[in-house]
Protein backbone atom coordinates (compact mmCIF):
# COMPACT_ATOMS: atom_id res chain seq x y z
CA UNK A 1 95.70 -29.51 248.67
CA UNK A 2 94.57 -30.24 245.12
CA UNK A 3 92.75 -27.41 244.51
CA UNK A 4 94.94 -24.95 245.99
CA UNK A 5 97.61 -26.12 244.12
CA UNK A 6 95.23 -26.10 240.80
CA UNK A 7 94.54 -22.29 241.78
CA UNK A 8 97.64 -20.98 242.39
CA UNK A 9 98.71 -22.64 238.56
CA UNK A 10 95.96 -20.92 236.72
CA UNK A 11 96.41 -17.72 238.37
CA UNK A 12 100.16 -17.67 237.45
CA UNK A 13 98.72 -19.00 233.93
CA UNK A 14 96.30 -16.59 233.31
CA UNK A 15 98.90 -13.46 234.52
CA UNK A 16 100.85 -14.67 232.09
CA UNK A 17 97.97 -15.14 229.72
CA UNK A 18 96.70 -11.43 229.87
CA UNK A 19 100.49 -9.92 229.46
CA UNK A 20 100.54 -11.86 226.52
CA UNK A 21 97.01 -10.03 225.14
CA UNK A 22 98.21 -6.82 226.63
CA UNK A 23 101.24 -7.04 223.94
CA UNK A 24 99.05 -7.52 221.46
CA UNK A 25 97.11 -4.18 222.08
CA UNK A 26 100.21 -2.37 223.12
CA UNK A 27 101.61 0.61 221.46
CA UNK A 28 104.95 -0.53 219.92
CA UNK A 29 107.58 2.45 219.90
CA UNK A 30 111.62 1.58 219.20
CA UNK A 31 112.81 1.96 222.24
CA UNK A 32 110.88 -1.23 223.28
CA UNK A 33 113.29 -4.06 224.66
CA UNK A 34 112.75 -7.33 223.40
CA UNK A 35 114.01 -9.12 226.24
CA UNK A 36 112.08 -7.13 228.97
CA UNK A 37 115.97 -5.79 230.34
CA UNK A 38 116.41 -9.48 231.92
CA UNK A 39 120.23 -10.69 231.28
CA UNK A 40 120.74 -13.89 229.56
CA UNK A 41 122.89 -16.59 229.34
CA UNK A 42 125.56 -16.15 226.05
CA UNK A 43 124.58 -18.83 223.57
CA UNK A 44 120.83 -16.99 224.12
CA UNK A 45 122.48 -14.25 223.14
CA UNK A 46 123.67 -15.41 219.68
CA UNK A 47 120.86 -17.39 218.94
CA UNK A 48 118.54 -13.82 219.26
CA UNK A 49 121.23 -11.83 217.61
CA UNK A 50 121.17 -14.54 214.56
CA UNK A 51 117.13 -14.09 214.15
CA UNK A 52 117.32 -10.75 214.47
CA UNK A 53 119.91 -10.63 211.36
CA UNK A 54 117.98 -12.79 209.71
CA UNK A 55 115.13 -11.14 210.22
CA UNK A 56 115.82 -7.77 209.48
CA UNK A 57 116.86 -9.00 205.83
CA UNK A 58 113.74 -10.55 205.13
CA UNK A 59 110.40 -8.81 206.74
CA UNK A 60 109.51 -5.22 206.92
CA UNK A 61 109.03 -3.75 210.35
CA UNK A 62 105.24 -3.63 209.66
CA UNK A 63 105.73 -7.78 208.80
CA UNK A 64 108.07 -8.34 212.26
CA UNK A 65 105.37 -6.59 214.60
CA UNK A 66 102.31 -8.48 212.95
CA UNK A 67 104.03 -11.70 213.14
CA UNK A 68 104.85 -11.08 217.01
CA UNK A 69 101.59 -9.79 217.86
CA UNK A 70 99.94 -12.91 215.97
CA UNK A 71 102.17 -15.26 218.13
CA UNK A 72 101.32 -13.66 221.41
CA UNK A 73 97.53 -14.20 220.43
CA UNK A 74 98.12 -17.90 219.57
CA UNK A 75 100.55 -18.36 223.14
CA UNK A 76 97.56 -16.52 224.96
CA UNK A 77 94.95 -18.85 223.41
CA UNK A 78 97.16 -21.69 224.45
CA UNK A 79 97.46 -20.52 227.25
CA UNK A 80 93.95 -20.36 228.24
CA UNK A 81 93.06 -23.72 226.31
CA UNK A 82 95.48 -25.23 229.30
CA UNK A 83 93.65 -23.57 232.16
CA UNK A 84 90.15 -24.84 230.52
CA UNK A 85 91.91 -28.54 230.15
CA UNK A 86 93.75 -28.00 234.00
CA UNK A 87 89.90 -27.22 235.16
CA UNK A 88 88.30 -29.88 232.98
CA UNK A 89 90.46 -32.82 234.26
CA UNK A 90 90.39 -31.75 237.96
C-alpha cells in the first residue's frame, strides 16, 4: 500500500514537474492568462492585481518573463529534488 501510494505522489509530482519545464520553453504571446482561466477567491484577486501594479512600474516585460521562467526552473528542480528525497527515504 506503500508503494502505490509513493507512485501515485510522484506521478502527480512529476506532471506537475514537466508543466513547470514546459513553461519555461513555451512561446509567451499576450494573450497568455496568468491564472490558467481558473476563478479565484477575492482577496487572491487583489493580492495579484497589487503585484501586477507593482510590477509593471518596475521591470520591463523582457525582466517579468525571465524572472517567471527562472522561477518555474527553480519550482521544477524542487520539484524533482522531492521525488529523489520521496524515493530515497522509502
Amino acid at each position: 500500500m506503500e508503494k502505490i501510494l509513493l507512485i501515485i505522489v510522484s506521478i502527480i509530482l512529476a506532471v506537475w514537474a514537466v508543466y513547470s519545464f514546459y513553461l519555461i520553453f513555451k512561446k509567451y504571446t499576450e494573450s497568455d492568462d496568468p491564472l490558467l482561466g481558473t476563478d479565484t477567491f477575492i482577496l487572491l484577486d487583489l493580492l495579484i492585481a497589487a503585484i501586477s501594479w507593482i510590477d509593471e512600474r518596475c521591470y520591463s516585460d523582457f525582466t517579468k518573463i525571465m524572472l517567471f521562467k527562472l522561477f518555474c526552473l527553480i519550482w521544477g528542480l524542487i520539484l524533482i529534488g522531492f521525488i529523489a528525497m520521496l524515493w530515497g527515504l522509502f
